[in-house]
Protein backbone atom coordinates (compact mmCIF):
# COMPACT_ATOMS: atom_id res chain seq x y z
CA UNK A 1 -11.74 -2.58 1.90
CA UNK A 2 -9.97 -0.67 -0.67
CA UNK A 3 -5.87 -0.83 -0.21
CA UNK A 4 -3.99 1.59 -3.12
CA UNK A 5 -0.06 0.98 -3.54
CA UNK A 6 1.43 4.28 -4.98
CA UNK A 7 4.70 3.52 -6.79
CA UNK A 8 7.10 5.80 -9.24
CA UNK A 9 6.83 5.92 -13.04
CA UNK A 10 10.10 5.92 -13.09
CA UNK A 11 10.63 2.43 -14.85
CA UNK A 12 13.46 2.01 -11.96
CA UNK A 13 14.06 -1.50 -11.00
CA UNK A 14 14.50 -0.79 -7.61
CA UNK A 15 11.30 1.18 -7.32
CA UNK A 16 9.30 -2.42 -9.11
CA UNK A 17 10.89 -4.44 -6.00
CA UNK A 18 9.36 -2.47 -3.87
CA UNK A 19 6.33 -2.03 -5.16
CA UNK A 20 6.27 -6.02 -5.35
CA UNK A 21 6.81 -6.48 -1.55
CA UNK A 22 4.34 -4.04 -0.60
CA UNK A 23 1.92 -5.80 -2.47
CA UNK A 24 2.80 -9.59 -1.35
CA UNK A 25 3.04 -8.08 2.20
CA UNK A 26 -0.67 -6.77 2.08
CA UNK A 27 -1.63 -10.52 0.32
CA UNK A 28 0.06 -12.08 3.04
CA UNK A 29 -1.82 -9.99 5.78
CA UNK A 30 -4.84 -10.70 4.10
CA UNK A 31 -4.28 -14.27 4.07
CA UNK A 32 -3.64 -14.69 7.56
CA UNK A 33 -6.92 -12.24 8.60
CA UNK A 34 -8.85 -14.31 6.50
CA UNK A 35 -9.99 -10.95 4.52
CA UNK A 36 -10.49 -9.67 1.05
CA UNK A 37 -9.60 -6.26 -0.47
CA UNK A 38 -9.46 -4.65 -3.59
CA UNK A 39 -6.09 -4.06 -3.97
CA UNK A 40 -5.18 -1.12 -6.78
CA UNK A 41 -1.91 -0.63 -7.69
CA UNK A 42 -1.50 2.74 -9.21
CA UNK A 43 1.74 5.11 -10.30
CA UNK A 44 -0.48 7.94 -12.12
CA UNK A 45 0.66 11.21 -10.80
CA UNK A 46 -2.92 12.21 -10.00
CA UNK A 47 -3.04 10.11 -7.75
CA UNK A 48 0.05 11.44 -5.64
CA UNK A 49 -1.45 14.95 -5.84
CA UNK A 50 -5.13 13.46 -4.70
CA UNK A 51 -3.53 11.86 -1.59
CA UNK A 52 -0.72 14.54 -1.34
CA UNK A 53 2.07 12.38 -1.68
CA UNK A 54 5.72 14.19 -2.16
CA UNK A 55 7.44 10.61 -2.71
CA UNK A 56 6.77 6.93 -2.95
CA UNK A 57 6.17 4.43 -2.15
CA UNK A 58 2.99 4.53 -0.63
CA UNK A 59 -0.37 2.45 1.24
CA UNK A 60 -3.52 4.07 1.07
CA UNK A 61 -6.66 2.14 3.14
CA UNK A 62 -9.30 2.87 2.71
CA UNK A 63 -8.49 6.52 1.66
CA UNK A 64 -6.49 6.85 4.72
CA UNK A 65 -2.52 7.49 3.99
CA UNK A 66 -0.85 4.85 6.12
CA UNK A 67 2.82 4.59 4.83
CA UNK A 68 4.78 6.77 2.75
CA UNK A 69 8.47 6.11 1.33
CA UNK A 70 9.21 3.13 2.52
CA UNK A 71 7.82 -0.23 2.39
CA UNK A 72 5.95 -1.25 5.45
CA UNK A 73 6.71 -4.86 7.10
CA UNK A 74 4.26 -7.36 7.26
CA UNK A 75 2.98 -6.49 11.68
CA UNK A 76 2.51 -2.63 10.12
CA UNK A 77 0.49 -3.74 7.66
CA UNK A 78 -1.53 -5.79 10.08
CA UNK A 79 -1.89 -3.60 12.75
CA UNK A 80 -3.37 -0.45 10.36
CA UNK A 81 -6.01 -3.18 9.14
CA UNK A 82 -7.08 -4.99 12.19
CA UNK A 83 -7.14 -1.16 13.14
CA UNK A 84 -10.14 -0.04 10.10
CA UNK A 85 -10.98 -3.67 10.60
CA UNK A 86 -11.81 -3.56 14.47
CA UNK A 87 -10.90 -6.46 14.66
């Protein structure tokens, strides 16, 4: 499974907290579903015009555009991957 955060380039502080939580939210799903995932953590503005993002932050998995502009809580998270998961 391949999970892509999508944060600003903005160098905003707020924006790096964010992008944080996202990412210990996925480890923390991950952790509990006993699961591994290549986790990419990306602000490269190709990237928002490959998965046609207007703002951030965002969760891609694999290649599917889960959340966008906010950060997800930890039950989101693990409901879209037990989803692609079927489990």
């Amino acid at each position: 499974m391949e999970i892509v955060v999508v944060s600003a380039n903005c160098g905003c502080k707020g924006k790096m907290i964010e992008k944080n939580k996202i990412i210990e939210n996925i480890n923390e799903v991950l952790e509990v579903l006993e699961l591994e995932a290549d986790i990419i953590d990306t602000n490269n503005f190709d990237d928002m015009i490959k998965y046609g993002l207007m703002t951030t932050p965002a969760v891609i998995i694999d290649g599917n555009v889960k959340f966008i502009g906010r950060v997800p809580k930890v039950e989101e998270l693990k409901v879209e991957i037990e989803k692609i998961k079927n489990i």
